[in-house]
Protein backbone atom coordinates (compact mmCIF):
# COMPACT_ATOMS: atom_id res chain seq x y z
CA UNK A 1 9.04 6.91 -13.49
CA UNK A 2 11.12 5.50 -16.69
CA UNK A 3 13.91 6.71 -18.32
CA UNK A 4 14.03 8.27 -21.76
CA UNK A 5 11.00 10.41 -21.01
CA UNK A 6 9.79 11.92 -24.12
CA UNK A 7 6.96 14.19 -25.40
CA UNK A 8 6.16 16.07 -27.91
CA UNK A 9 6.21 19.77 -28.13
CA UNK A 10 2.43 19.87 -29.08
CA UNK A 11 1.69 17.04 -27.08
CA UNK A 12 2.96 18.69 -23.97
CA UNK A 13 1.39 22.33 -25.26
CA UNK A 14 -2.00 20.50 -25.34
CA UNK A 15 -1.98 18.49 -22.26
CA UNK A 16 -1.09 21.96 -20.29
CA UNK A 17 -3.47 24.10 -21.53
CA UNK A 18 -6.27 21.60 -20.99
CA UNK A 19 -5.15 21.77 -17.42
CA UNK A 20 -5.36 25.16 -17.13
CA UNK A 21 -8.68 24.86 -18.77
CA UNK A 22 -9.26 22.23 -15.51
CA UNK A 23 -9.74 19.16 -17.94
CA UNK A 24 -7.95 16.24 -18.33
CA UNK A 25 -7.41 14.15 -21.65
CA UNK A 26 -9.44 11.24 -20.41
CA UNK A 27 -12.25 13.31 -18.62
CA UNK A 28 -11.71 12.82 -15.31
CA UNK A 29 -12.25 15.29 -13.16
CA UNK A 30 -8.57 16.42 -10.90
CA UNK A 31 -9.57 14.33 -7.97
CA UNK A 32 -11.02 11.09 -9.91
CA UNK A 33 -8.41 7.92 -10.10
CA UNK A 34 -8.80 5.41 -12.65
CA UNK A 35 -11.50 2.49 -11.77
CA UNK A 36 -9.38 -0.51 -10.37
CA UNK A 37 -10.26 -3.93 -12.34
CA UNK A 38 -8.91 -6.52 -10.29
CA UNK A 39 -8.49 -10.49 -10.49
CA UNK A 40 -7.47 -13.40 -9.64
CA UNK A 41 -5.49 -16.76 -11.21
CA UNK A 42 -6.10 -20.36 -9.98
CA UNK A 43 -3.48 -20.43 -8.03
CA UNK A 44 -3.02 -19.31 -4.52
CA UNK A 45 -1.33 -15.90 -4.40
CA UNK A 46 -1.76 -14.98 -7.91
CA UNK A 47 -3.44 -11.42 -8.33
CA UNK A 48 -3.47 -9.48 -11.56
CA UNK A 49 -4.26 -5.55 -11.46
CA UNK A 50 -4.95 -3.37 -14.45
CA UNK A 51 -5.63 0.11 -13.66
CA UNK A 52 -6.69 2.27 -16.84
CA UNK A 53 -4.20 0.92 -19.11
CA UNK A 54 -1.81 -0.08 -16.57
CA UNK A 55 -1.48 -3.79 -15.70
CA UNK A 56 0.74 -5.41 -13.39
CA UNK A 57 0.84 -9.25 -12.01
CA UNK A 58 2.17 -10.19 -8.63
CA UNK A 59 2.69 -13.99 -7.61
CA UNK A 60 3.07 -14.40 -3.58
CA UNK A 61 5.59 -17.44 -2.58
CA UNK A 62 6.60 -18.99 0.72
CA UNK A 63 9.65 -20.61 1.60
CA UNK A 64 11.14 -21.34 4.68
CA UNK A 65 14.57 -19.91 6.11
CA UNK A 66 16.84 -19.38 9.06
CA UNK A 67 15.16 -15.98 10.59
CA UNK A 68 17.78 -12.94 11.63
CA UNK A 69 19.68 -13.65 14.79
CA UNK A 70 18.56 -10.24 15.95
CA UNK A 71 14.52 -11.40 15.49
CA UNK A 72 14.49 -15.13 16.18
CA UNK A 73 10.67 -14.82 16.58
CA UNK A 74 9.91 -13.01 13.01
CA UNK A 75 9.41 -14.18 9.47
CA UNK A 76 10.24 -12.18 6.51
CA UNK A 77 8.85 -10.40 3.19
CA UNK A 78 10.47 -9.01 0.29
CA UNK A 79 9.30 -7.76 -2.91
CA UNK A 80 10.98 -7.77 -6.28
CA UNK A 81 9.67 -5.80 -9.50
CA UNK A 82 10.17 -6.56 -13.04
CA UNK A 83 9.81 -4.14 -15.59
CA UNK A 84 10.70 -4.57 -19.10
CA UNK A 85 10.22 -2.61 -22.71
CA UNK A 86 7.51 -4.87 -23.22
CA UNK A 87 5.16 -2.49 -20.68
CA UNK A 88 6.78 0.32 -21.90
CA UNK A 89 9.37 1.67 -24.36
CA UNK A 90 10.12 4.13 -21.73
CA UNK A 91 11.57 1.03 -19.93
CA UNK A 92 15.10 -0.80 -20.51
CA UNK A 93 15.32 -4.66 -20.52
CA UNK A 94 18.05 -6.56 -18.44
CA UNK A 95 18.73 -3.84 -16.13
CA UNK A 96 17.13 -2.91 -13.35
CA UNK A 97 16.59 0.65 -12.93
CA UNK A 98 16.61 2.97 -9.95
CA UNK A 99 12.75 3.70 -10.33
CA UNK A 100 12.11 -0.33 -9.88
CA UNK A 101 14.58 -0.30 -6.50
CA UNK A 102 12.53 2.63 -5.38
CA UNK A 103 8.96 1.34 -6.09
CA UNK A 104 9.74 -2.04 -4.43
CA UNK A 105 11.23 -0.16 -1.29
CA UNK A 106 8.06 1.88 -1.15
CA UNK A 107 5.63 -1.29 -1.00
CA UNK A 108 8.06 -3.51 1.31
CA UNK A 109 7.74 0.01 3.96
CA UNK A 110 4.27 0.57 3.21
CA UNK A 111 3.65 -3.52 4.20
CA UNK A 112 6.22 -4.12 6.57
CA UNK A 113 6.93 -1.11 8.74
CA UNK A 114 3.34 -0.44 8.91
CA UNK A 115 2.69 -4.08 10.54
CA UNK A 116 0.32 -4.97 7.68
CA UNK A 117 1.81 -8.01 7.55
CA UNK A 118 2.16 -10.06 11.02
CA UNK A 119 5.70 -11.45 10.94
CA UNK A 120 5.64 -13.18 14.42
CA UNK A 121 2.83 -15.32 12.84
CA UNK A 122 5.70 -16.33 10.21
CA UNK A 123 7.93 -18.19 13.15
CA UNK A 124 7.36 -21.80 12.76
CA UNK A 125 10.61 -22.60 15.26
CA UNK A 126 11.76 -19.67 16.85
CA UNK A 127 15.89 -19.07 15.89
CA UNK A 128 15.58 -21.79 13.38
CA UNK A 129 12.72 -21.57 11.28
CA UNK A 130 10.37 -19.28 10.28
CA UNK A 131 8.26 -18.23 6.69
CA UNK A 132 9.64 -15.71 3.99
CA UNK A 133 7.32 -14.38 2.12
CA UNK A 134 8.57 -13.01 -1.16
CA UNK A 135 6.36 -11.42 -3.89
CA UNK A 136 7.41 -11.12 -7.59
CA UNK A 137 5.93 -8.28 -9.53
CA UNK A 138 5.74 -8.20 -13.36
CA UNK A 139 4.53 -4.92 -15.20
CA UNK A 140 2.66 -6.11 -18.53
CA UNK A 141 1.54 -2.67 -19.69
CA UNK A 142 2.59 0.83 -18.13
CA UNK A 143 0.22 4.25 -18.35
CA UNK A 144 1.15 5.62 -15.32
CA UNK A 145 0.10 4.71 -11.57
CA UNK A 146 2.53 1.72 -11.30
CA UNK A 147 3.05 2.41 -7.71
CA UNK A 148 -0.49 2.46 -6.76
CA UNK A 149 -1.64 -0.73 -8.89
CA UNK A 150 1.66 -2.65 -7.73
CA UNK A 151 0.75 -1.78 -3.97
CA UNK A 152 -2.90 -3.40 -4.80
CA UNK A 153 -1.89 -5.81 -6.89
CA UNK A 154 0.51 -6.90 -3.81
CA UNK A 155 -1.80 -6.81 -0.90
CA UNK A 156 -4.32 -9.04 -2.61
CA UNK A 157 -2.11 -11.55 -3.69
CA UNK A 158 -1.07 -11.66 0.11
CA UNK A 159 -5.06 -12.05 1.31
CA UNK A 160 -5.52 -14.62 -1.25
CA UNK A 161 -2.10 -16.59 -0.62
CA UNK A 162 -2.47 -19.66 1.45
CA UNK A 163 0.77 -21.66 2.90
CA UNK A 164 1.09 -25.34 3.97
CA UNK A 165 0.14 -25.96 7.58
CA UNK A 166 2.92 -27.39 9.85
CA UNK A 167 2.84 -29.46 12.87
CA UNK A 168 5.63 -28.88 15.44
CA UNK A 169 6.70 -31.82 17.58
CA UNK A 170 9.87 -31.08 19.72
CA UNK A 171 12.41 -30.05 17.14
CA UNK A 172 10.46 -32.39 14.32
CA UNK A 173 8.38 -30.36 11.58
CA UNK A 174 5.81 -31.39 9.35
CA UNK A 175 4.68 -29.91 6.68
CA UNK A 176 1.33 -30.87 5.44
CA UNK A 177 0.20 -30.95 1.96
CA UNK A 178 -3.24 -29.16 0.89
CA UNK A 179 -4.90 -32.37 0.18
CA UNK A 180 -4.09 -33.25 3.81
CA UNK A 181 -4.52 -30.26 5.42
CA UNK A 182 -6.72 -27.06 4.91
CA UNK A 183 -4.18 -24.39 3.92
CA UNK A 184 -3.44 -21.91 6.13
CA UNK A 185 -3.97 -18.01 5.16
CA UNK A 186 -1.25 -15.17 6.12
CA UNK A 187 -2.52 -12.89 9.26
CA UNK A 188 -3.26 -9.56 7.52
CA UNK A 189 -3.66 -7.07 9.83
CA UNK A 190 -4.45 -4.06 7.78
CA UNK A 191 -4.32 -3.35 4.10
CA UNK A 192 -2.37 -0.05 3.03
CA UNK A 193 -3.22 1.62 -0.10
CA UNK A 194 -1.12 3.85 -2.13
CA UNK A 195 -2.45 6.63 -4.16
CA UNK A 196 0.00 8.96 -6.16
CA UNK A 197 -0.48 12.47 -6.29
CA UNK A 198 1.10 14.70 -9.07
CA UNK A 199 1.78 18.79 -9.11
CA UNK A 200 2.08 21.42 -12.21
CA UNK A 201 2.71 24.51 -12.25
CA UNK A 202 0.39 26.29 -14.38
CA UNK A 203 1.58 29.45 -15.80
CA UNK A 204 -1.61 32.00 -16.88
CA UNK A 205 1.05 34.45 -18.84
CA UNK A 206 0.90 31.79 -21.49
CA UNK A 207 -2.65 32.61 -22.11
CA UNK A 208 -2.44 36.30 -21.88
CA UNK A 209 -2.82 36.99 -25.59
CA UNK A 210 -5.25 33.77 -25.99
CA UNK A 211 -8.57 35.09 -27.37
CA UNK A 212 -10.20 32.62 -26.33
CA UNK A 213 -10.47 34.20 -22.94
CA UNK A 214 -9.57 31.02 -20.57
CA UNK A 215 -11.16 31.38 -16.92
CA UNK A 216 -8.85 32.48 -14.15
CA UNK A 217 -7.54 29.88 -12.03
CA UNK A 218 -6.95 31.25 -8.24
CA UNK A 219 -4.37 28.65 -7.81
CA UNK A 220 -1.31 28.13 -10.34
CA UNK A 221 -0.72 24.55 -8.84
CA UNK A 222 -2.60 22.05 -10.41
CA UNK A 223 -3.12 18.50 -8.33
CA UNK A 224 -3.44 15.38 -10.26
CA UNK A 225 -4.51 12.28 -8.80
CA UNK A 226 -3.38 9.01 -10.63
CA UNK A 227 -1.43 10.39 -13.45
CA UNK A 228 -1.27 8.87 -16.74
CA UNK A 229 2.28 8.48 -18.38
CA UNK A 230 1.97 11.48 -20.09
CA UNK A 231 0.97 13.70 -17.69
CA UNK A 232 3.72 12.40 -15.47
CA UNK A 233 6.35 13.41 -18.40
CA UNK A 234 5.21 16.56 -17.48
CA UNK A 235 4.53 17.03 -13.64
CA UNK A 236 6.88 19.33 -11.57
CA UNK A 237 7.30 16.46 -8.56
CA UNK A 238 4.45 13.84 -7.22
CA UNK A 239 4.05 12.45 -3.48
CA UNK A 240 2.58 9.19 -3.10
CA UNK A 241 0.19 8.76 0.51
CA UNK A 242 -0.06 5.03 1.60
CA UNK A 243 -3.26 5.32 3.81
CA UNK A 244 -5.81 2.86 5.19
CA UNK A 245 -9.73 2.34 5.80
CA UNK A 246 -9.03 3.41 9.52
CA UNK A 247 -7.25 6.78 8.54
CA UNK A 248 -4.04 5.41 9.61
CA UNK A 249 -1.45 6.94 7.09
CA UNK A 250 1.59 4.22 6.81
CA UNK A 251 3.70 6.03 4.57
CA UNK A 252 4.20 9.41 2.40
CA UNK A 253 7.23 9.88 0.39
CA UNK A 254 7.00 13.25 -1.81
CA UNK A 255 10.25 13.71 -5.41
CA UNK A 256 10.19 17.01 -7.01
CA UNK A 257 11.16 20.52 -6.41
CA UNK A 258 7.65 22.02 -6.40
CA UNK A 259 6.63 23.26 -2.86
CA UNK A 260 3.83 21.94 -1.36
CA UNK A 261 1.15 23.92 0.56
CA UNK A 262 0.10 21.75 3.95
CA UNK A 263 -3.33 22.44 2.89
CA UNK A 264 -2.85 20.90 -0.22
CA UNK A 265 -0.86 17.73 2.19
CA UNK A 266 -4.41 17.68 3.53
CA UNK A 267 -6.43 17.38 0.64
CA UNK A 268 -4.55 14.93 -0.96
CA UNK A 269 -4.86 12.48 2.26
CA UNK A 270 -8.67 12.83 2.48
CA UNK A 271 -8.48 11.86 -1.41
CA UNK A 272 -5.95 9.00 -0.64
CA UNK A 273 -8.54 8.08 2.14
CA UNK A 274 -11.62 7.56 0.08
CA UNK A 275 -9.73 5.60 -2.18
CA UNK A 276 -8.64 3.59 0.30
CA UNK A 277 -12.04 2.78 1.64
CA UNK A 278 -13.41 1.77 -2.34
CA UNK A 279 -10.54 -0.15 -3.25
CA UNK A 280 -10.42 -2.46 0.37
CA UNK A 281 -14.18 -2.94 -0.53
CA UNK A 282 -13.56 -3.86 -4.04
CA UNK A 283 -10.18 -6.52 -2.37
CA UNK A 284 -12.57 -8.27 0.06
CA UNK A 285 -15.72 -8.55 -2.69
CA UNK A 286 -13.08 -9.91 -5.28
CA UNK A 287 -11.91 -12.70 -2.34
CA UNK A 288 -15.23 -13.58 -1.27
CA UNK A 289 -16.33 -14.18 -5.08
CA UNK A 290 -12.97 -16.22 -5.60
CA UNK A 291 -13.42 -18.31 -2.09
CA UNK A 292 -17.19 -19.14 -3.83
CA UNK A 293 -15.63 -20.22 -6.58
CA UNK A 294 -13.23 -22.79 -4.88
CA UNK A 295 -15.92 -23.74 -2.40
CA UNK A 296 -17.75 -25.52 -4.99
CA UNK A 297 -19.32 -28.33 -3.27
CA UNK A 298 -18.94 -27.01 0.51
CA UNK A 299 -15.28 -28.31 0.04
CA UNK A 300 -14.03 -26.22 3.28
CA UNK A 301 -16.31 -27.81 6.04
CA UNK A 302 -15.24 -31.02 4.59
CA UNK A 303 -11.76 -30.27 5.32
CA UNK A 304 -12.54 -29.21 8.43
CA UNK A 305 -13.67 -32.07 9.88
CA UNK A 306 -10.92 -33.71 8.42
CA UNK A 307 -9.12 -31.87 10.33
CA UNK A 308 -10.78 -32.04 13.46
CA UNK A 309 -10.16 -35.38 13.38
């Protein structure tokens, strides 16, 4: 997903014969995706996402607007990505291409439309106020599997965001600061994970006069979970499955002219499943280690009572 995609003749020769010898360059296995290492800043809303070599930051903001005449009662959310050469050389600075349009429409559908994000909880005055939630996205380092770290990267920094709370009083509003008011986090009502899939076709004929003797594959199409940059260079088209821990699946969006078998549909959605399940285990243990953190002291039932009174 860059432009000025280049390889190697040998590089290319190598990486496709190790598939047909059912081994990938790193060693994982067809099915295995790249261990997630995720963390967050000391802000509110700041998550940071590296997955192999890929690493991506998003930063969640609020800011309150004039909702859509047609939804007086919802807030809103929009995503913007920046990518520059300095993640990749494949990239181009100043410009935004068509693959960052495409990757933020992706995770503002795979949020939105799928209700992962409650926007009636957004309305602070209903037809004259509400929330807008906006996350920026920067890509520090690319290796493939941008859409699948940015989509993490994204729904963490929404769990761990906190806004101001607001008191409503006839057509007054208040908003409180966080020294005078616990913050308030966004309702979350599911997270939706993205895992992209990636098909070759492999050609035996190649091997024919190999004397090496490779073993027969019974398929030609080889599956690829979480590509790395260089085996995307090469892939014949990839379909990306935005699934959750209850088997819900919010989105899939499939580019490429290879056909797909709905067997293969099936597979890869039982894969995108179980990835799902480890990485909303890994998002929750992350938050609970960073609330600790901040809790120092037992600062939240302190604030509560505050409150209370």
């Amino acid at each position: 997903m860059a432009v000025g995609k280049s390889i190697s003749l040998n590089e290319s020769q190598f990486i496709l014969r190790a598939l047909r010898e059912s081994k990938r360059l790193d060693g994982r296995s067809f099915s295995e995706p790249r261990e997630v290492d995720l963390s967050f800043g000391d802000e509110f809303g700041h998550a940071q996402v590296k997955l192999g070599q890929t690493w991506v930051v998003a930063k969640i903001s609020a800011e309150v607007v004039k909702p859509r005449e047609d939804r007086p009662f919802e807030g809103g959310f929009t995503i913007n990505t920046d990518i520059s050469s300095m993640a990749s050389p494949l990239f181009e600075n100043n410009r935004q291409s068509d693959d960052e349009v495409i990757m933020s429409r992706m995770i503002e559908k795979a949020i939105r439309r799928s209700n992962s994000l409650d926007l009636e909880s957004l309305c602070i005055v209903a037809g004259k106020k509400v929330w807008n939630i906006r996350a920026d996205v920067h890509v520090l380092n690319y290796d493939g599997g941008l859409v699948d770290a940015i989509c993490i990267a994204v729904i963490a920094g929404l769990l761990h965001f906190r806004k101001p709370d607001v008191s409503v009083d006839g057509e007054e509003v208040s908003f409180h600061s966080f020294e005078d008011r616990n913050p308030v986090p966004l309702s979350i009502l599911h997270m939706p994970i993205c895992s992209t899939f990636s098909f070759f076709q492999v050609d035996q004929s190649e091997d024919a006069n190999d004397s090496n003797n490779l073993p027969e594959r019974l398929d030609p199409q080889v599956v690829l979970v979480d590509a790395n940059a260089q085996e995307l260079i090469l892939s014949g088209g990839d379909m990306t499955i935005t699934v959750n821990k209850n088997r819900d699946v919010c989105q899939m969006l499939k580019s490429g002219g290879l056909r797909v078998e709905a067997y293969t549909i099936l597979n890869c959605v039982n894969i995108a499943y179980e990835f799902a399940v480890k990485t909303t285990k890994l998002i929750n243990d992350k938050l609970k280690e960073d609330h600790a953190k901040r809790n120092v002291g037992n600062i939240d039932q302190l604030l509560s009572a505050e409150n209370d009174r």
